[in-house]
PDB file of N, CA and C in Angstrom:
ATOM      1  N   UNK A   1       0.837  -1.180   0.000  1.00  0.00           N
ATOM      2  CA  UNK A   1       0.000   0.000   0.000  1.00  0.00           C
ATOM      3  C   UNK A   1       0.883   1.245   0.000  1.00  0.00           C
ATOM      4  N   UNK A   2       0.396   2.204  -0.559  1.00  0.00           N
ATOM      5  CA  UNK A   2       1.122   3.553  -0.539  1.00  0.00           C
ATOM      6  C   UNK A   2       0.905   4.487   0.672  1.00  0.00           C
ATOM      7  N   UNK A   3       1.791   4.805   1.119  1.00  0.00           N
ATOM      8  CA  UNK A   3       1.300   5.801   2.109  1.00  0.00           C
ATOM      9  C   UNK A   3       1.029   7.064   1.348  1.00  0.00           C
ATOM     10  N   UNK A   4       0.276   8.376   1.996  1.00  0.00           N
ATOM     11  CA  UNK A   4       0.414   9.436   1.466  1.00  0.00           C
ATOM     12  C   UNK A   4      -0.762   9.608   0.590  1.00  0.00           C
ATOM     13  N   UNK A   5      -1.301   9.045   0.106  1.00  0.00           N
ATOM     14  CA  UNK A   5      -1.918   8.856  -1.450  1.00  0.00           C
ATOM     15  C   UNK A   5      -3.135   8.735  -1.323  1.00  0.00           C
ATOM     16  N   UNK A   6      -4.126   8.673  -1.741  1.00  0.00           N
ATOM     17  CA  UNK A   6      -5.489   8.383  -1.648  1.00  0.00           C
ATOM     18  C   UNK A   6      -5.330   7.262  -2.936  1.00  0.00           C
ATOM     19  N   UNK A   7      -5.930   6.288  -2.756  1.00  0.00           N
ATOM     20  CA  UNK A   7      -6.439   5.493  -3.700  1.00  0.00           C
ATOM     21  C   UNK A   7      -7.640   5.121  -4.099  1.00  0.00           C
ATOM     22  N   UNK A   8      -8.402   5.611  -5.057  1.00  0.00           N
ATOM     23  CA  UNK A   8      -9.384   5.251  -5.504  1.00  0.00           C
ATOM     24  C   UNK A   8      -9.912   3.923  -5.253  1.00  0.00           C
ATOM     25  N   UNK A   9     -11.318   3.787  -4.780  1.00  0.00           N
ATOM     26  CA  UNK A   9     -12.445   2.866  -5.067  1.00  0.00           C
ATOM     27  C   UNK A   9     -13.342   2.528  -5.821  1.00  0.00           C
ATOM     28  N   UNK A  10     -13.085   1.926  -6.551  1.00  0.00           N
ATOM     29  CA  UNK A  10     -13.996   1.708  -7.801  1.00  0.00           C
ATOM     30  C   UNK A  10     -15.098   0.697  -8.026  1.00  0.00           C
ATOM     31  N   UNK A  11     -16.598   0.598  -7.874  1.00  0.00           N
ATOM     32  CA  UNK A  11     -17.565  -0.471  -8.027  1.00  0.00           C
ATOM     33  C   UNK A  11     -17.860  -0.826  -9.499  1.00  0.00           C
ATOM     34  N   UNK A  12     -18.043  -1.916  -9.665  1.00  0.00           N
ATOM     35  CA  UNK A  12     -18.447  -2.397 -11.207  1.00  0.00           C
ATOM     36  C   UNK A  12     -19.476  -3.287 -10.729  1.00  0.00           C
ATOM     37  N   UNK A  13     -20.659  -3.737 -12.063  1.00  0.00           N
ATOM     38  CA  UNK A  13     -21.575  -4.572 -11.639  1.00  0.00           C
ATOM     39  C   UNK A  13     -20.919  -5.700 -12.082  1.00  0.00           C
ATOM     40  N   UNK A  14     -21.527  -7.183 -11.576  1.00  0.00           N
ATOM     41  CA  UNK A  14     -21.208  -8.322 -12.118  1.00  0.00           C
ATOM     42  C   UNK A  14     -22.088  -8.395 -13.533  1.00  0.00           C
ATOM     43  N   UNK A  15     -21.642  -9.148 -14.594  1.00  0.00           N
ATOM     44  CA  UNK A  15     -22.134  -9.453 -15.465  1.00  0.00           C
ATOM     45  C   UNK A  15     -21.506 -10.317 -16.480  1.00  0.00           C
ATOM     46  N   UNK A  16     -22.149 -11.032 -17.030  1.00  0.00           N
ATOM     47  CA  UNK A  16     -21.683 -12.611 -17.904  1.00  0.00           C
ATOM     48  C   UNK A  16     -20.451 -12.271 -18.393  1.00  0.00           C
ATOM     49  N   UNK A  17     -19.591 -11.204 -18.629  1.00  0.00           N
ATOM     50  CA  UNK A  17     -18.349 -11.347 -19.378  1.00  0.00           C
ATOM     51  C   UNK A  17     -17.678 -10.998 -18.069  1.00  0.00           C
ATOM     52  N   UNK A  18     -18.050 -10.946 -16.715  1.00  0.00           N
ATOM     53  CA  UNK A  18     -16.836 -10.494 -15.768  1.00  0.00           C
ATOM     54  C   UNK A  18     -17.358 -11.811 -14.246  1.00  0.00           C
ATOM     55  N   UNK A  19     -18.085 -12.174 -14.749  1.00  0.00           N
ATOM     56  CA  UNK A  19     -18.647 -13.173 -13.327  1.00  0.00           C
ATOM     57  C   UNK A  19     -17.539 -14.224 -12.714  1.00  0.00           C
ATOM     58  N   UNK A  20     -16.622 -14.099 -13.783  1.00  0.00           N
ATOM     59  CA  UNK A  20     -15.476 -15.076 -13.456  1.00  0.00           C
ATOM     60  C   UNK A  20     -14.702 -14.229 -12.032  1.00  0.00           C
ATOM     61  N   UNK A  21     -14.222 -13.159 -12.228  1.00  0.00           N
ATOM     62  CA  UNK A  21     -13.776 -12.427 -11.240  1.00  0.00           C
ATOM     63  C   UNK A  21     -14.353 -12.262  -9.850  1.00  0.00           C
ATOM     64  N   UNK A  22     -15.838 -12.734 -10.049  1.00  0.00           N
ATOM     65  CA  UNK A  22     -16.733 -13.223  -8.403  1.00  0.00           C
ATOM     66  C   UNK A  22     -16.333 -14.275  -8.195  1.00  0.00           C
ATOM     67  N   UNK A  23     -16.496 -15.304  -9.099  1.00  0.00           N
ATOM     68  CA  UNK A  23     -16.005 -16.694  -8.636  1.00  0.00           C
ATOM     69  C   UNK A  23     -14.594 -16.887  -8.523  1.00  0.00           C
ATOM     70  N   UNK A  24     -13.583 -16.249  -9.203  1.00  0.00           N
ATOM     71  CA  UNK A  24     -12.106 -16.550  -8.286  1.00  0.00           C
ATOM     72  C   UNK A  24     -12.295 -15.233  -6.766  1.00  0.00           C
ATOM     73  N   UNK A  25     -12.811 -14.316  -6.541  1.00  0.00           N
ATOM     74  CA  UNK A  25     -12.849 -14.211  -5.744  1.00  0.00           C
ATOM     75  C   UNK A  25     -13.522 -14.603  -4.358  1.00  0.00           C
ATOM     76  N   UNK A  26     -14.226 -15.166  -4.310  1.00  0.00           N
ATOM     77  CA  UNK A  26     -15.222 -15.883  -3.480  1.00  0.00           C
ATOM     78  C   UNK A  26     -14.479 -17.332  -3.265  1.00  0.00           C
ATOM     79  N   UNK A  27     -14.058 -17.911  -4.247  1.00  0.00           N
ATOM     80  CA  UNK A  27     -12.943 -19.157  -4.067  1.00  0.00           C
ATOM     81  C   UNK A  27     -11.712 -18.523  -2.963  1.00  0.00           C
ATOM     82  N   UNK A  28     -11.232 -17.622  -3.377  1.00  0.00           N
ATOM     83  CA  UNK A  28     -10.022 -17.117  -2.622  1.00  0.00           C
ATOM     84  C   UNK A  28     -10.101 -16.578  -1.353  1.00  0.00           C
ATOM     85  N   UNK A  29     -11.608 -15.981  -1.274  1.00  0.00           N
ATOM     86  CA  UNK A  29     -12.083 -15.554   0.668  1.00  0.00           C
ATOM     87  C   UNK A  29     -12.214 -16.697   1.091  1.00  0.00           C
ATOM     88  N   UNK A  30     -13.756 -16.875   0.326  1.00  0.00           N
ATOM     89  CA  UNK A  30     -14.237 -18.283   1.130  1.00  0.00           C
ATOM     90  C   UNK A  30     -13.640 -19.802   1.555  1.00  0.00           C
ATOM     91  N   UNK A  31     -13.104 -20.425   0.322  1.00  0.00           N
ATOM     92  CA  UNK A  31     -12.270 -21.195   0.399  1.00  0.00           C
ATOM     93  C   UNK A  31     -13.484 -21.809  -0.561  1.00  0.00           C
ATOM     94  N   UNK A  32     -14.397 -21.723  -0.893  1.00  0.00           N
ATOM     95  CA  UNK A  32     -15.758 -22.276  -1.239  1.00  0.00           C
ATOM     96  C   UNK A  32     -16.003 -22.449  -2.848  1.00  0.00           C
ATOM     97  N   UNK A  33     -16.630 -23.622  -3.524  1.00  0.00           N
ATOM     98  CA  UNK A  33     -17.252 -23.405  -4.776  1.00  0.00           C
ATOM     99  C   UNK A  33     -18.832 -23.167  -4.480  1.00  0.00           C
ATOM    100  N   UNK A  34     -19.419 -21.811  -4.889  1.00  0.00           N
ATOM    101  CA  UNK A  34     -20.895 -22.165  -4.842  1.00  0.00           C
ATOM    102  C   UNK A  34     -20.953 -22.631  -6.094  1.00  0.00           C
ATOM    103  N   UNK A  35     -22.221 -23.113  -6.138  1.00  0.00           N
ATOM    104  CA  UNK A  35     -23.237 -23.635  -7.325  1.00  0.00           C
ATOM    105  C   UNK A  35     -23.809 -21.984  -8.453  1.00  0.00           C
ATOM    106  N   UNK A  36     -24.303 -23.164  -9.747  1.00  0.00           N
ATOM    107  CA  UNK A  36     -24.412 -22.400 -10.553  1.00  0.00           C
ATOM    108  C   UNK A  36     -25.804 -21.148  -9.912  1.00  0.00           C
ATOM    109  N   UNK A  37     -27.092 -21.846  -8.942  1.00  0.00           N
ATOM    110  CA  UNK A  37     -27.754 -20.521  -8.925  1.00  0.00           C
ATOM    111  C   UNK A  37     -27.301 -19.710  -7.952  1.00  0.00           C
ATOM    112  N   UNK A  38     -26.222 -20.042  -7.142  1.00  0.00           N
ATOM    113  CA  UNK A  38     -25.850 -18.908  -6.422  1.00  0.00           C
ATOM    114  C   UNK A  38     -25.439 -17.609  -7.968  1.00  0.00           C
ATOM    115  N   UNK A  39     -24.923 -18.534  -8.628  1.00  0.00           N
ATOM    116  CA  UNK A  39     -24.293 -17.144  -9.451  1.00  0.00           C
ATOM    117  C   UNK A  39     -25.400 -16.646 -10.344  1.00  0.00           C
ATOM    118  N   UNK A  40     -26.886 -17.268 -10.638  1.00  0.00           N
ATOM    119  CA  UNK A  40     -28.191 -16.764 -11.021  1.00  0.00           C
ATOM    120  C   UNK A  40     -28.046 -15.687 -10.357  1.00  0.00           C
ATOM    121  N   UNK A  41     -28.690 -15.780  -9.035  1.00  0.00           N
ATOM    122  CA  UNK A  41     -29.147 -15.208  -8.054  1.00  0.00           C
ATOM    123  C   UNK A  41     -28.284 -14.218  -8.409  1.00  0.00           C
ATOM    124  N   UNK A  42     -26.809 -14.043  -8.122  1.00  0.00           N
ATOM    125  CA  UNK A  42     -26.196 -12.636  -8.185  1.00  0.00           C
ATOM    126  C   UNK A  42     -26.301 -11.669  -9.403  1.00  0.00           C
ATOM    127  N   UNK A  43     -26.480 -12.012 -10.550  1.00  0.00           N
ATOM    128  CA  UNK A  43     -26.389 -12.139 -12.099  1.00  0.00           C
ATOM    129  C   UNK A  43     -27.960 -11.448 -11.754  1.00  0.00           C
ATOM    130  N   UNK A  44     -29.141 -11.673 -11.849  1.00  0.00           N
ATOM    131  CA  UNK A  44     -30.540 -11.484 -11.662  1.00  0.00           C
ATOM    132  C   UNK A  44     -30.690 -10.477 -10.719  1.00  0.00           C
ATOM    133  N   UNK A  45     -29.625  -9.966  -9.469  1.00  0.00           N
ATOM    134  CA  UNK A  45     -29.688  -8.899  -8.658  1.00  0.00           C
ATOM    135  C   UNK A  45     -29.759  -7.525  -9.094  1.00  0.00           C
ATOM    136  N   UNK A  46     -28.998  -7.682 -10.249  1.00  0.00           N
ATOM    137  CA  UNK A  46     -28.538  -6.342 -10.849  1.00  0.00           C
ATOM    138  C   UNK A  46     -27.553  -5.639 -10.104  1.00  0.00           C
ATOM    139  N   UNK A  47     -27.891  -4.216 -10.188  1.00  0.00           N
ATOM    140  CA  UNK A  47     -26.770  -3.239  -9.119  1.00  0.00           C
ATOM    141  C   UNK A  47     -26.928  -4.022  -7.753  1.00  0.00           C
ATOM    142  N   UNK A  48     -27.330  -4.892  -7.182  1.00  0.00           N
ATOM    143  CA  UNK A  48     -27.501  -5.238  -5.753  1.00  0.00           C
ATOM    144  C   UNK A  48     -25.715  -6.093  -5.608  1.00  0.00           C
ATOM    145  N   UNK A  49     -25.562  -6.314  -6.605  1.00  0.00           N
ATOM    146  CA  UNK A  49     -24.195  -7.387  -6.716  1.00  0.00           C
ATOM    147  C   UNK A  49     -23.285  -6.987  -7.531  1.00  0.00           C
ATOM    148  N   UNK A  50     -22.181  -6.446  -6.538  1.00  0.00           N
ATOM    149  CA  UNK A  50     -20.672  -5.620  -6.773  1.00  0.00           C
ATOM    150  C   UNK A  50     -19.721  -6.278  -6.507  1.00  0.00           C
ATOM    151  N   UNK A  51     -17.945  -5.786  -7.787  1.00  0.00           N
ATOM    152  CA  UNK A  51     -17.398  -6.255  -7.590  1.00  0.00           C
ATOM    153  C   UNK A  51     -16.554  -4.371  -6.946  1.00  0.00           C
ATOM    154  N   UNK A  52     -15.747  -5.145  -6.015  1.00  0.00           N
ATOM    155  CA  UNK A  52     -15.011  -3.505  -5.929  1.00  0.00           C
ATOM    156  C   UNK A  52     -13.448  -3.637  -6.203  1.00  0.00           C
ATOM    157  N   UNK A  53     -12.433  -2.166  -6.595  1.00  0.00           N
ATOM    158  CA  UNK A  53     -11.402  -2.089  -7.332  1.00  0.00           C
ATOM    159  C   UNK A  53     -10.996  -1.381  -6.305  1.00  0.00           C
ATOM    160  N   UNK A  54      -9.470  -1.960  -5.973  1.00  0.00           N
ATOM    161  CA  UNK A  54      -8.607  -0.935  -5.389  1.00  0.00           C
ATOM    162  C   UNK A  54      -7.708  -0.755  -5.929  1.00  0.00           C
ATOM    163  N   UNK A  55      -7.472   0.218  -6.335  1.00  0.00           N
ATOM    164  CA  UNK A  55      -5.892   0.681  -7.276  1.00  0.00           C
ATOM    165  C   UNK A  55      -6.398  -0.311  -8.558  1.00  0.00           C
ATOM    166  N   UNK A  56      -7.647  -0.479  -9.403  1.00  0.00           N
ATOM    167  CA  UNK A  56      -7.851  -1.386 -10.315  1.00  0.00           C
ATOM    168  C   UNK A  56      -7.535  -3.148 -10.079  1.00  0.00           C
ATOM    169  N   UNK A  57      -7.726  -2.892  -9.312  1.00  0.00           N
ATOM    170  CA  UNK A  57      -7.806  -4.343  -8.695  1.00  0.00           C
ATOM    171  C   UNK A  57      -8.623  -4.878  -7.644  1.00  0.00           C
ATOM    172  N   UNK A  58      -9.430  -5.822  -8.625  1.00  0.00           N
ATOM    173  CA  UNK A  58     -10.183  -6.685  -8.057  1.00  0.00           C
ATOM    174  C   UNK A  58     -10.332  -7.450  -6.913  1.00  0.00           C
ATOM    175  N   UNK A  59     -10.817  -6.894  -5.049  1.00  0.00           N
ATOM    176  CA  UNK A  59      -9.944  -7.692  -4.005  1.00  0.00           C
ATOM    177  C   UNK A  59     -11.801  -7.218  -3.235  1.00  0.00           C
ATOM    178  N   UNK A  60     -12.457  -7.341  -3.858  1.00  0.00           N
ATOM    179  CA  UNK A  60     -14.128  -7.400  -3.045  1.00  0.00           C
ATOM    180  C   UNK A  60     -15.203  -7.502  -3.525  1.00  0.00           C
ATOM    181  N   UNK A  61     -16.319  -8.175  -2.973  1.00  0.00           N
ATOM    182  CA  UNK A  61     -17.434  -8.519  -3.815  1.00  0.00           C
ATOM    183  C   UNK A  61     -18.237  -8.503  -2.920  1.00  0.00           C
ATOM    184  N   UNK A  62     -19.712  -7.701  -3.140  1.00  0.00           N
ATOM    185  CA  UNK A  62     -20.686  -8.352  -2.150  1.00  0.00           C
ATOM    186  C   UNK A  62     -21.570  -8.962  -3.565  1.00  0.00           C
ATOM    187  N   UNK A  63     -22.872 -10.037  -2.972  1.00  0.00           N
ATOM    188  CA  UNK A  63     -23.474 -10.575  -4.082  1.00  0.00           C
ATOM    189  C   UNK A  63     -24.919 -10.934  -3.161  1.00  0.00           C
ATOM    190  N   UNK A  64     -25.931 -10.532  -3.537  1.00  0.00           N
ATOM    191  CA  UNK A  64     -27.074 -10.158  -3.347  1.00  0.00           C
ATOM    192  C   UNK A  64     -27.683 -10.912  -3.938  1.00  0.00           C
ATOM    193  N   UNK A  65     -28.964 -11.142  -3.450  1.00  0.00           N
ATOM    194  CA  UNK A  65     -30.343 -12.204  -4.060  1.00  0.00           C
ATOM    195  C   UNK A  65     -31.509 -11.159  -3.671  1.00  0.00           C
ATOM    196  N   UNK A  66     -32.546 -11.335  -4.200  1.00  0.00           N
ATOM    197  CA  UNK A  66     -33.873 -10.562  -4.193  1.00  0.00           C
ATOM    198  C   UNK A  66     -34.619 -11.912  -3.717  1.00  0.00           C
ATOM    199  N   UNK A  67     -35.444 -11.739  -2.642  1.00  0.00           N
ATOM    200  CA  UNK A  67     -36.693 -13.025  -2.130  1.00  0.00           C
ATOM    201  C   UNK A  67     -37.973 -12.216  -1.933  1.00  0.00           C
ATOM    202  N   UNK A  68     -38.555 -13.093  -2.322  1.00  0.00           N
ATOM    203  CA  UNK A  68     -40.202 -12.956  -2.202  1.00  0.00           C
ATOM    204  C   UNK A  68     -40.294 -13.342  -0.639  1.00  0.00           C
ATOM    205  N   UNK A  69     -41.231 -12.706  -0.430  1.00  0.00           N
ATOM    206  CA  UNK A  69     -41.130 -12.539   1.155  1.00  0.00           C
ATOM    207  C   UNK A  69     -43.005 -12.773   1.464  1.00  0.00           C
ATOM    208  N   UNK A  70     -43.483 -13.926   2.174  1.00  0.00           N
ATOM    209  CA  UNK A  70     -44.864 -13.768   2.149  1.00  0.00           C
ATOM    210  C   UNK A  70     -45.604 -12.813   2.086  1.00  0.00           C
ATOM    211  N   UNK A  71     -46.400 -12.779   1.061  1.00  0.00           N
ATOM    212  CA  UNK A  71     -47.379 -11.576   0.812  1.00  0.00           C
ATOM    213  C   UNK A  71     -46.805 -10.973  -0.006  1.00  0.00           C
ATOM    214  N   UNK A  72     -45.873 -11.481  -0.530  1.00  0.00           N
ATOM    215  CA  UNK A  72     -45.334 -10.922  -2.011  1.00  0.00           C
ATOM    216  C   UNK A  72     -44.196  -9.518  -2.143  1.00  0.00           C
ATOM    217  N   UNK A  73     -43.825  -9.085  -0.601  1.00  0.00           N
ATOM    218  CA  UNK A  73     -42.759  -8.421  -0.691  1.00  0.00           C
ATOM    219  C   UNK A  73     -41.507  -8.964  -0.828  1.00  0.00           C
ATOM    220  N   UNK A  74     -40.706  -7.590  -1.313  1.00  0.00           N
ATOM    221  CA  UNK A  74     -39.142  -8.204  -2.223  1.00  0.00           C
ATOM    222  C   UNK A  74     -38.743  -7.605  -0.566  1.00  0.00           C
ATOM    223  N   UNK A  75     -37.581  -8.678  -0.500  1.00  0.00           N
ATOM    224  CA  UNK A  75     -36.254  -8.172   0.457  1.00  0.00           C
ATOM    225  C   UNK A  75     -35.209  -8.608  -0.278  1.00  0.00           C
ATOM    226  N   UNK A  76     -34.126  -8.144   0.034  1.00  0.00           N
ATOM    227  CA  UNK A  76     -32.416  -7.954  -0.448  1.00  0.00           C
ATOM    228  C   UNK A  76     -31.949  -8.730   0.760  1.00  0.00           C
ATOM    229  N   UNK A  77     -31.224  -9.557   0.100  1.00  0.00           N
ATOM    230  CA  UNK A  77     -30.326 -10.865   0.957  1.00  0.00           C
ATOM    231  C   UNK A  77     -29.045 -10.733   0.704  1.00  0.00           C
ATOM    232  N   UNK A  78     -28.081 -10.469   1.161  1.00  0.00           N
ATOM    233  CA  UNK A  78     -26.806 -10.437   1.253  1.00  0.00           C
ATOM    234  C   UNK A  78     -26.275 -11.909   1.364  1.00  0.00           C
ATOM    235  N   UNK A  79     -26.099 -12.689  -0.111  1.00  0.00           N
ATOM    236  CA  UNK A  79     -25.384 -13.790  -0.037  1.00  0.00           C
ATOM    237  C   UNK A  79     -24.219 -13.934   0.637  1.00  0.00           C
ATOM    238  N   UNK A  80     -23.385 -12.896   0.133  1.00  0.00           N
ATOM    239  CA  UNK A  80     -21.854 -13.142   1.074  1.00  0.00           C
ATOM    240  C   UNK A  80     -21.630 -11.487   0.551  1.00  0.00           C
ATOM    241  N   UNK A  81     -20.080 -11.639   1.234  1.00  0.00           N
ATOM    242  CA  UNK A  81     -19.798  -9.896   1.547  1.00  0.00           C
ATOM    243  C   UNK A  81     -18.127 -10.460   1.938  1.00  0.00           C
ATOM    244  N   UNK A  82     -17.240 -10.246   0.888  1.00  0.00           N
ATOM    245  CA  UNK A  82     -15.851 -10.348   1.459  1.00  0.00           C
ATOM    246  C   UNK A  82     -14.627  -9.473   0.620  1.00  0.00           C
ATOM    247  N   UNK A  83     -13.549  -9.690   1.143  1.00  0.00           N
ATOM    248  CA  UNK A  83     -12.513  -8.870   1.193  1.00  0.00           C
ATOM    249  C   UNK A  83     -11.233  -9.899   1.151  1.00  0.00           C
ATOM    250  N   UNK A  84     -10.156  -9.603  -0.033  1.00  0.00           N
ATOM    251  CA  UNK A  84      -9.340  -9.841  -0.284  1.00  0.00           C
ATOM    252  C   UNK A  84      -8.520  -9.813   0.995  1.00  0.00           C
ATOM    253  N   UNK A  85      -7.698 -10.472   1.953  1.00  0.00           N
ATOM    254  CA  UNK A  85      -7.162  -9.830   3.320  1.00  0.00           C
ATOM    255  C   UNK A  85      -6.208  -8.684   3.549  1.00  0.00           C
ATOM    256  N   UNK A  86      -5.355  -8.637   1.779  1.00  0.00           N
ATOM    257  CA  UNK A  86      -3.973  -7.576   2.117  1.00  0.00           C
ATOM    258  C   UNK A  86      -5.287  -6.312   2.008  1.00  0.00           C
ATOM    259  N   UNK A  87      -6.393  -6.057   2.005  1.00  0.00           N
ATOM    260  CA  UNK A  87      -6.873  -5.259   1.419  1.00  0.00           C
ATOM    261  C   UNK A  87      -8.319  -4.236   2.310  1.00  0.00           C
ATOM    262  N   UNK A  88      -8.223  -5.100   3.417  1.00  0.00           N
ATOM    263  CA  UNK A  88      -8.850  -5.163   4.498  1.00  0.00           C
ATOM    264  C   UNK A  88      -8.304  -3.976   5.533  1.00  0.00           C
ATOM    265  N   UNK A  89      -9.804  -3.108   6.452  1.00  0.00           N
ATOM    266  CA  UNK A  89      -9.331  -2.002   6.596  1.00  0.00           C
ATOM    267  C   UNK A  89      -9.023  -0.837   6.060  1.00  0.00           C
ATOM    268  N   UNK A  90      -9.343  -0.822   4.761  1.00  0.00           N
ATOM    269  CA  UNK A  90      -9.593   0.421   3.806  1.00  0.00           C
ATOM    270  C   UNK A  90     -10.668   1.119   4.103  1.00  0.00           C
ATOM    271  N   UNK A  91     -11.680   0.189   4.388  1.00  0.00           N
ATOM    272  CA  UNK A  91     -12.997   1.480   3.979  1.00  0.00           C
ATOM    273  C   UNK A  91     -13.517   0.807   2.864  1.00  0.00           C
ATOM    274  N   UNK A  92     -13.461  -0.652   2.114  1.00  0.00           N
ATOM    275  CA  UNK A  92     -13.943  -0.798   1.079  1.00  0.00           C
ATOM    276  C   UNK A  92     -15.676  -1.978   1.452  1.00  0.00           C
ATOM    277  N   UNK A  93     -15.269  -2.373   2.662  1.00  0.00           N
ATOM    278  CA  UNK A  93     -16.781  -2.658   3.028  1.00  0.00           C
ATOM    279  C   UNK A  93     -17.659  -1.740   3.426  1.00  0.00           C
ATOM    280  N   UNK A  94     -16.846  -1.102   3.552  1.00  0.00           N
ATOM    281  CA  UNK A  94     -18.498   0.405   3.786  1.00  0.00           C
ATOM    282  C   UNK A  94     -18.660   0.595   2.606  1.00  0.00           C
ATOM    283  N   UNK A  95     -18.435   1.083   1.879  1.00  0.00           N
ATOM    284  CA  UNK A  95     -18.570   1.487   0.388  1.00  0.00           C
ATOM    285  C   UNK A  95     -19.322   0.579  -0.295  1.00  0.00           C
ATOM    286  N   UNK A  96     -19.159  -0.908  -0.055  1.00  0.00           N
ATOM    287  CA  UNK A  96     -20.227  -1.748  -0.668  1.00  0.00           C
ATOM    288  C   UNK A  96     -21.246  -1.623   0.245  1.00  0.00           C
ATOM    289  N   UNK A  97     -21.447  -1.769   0.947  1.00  0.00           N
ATOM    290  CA  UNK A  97     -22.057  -1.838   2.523  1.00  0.00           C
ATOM    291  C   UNK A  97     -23.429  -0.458   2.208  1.00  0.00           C
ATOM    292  N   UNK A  98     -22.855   1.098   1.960  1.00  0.00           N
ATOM    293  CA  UNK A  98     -23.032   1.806   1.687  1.00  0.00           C
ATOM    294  C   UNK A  98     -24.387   1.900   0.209  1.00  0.00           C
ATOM    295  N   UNK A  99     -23.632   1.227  -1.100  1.00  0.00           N
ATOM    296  CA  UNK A  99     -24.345   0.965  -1.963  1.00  0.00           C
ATOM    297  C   UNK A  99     -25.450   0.345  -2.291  1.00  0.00           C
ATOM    298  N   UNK A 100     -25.479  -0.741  -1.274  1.00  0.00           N
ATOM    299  CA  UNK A 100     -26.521  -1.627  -1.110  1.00  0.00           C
ATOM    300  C   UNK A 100     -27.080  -0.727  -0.555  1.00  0.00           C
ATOM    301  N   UNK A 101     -27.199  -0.267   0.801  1.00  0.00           N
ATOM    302  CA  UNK A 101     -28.272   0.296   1.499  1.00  0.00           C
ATOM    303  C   UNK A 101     -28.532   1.898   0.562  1.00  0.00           C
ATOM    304  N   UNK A 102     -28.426   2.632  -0.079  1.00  0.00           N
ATOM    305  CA  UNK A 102     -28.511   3.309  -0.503  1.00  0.00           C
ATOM    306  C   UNK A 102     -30.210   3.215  -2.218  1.00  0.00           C
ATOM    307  N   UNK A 103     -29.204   2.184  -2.178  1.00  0.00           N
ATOM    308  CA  UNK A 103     -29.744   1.116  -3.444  1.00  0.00           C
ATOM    309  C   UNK A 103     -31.908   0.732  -2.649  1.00  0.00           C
ATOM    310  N   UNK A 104     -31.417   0.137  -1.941  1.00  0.00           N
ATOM    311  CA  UNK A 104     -32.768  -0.709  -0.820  1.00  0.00           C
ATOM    312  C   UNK A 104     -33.649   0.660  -0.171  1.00  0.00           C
ATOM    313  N   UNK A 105     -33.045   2.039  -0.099  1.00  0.00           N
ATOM    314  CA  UNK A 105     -33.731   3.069   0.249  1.00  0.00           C
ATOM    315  C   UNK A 105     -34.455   3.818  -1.147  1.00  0.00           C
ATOM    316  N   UNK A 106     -33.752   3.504  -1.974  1.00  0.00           N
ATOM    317  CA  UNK A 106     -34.231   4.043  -2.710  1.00  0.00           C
ATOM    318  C   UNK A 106     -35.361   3.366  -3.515  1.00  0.00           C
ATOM    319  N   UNK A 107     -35.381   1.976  -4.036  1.00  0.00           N
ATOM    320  CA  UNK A 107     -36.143   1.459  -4.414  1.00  0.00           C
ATOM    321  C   UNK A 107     -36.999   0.933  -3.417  1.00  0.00           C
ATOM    322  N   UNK A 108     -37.725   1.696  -2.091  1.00  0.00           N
ATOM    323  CA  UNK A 108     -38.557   1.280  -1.469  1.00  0.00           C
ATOM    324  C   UNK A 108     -38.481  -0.218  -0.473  1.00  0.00           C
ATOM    325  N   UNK A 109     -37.372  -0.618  -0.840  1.00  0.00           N
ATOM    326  CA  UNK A 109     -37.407  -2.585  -0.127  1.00  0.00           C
ATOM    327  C   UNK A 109     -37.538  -2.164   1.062  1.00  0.00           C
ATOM    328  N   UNK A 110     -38.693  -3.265   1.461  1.00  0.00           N
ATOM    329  CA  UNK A 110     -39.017  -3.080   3.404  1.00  0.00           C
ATOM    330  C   UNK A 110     -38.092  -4.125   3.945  1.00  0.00           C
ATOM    331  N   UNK A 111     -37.277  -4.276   3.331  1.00  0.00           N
ATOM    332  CA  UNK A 111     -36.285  -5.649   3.935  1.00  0.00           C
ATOM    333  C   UNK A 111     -35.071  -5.951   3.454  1.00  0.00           C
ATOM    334  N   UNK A 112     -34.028  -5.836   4.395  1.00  0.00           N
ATOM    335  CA  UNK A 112     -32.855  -5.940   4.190  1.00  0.00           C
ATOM    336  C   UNK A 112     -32.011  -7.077   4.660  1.00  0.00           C
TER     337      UNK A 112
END
């Protein structure tokens, strides 16, 4: 890391030409393979499911699901939420952290 410097944070959405970069990252936190509808589910979230850039590099992801909730309300599910470790302590889980809830206020969701 640089001292001195501010380094940019950068969010991108997931989507079919970059979904690979969730799944080596989620392999590399978690230790984990999910299944193919976990990666529906994130893919079908839309903006709810971010990858984030530090210094252009790929080291965070949160990944979101939308559920029907009896009586037919949507809530936002936070599948997972992780961080590369050299990379940890930035400020880059608020920032996803941030987006989501920003995201869920705005489009009305009674459930988070």
């Amino acid at each position: 890391m640089v001292v001195g410097r501010e380094v940019a944070i950068s969010l991108d959405g997931v989507r079919d030409k970059n979904v690979m970069l969730l799944k080596k990252l989620n392999t590399a936190i978690f230790l984990v393979c999910y299944n193919k509808k976990y990666y529906a589910d994130a893919l079908a979230s839309d903006e709810f499911t971010k990858l984030a850039y530090y210094s252009d590099i790929c080291v965070e992801s949160i990944a979101c699901r939308m559920e029907k909730k009896e009586g037919g309300a949507i809530c936002v599910y936070i599948m997972a939420l992780g961080v590369l470790a050299p990379y940890r302590g930035l400020g880059i889980v608020t920032k996803l952290l941030n987006h989501v809830l920003k995201l869920y206020l705005k489009q009305h969701i009674p459930e988070i």
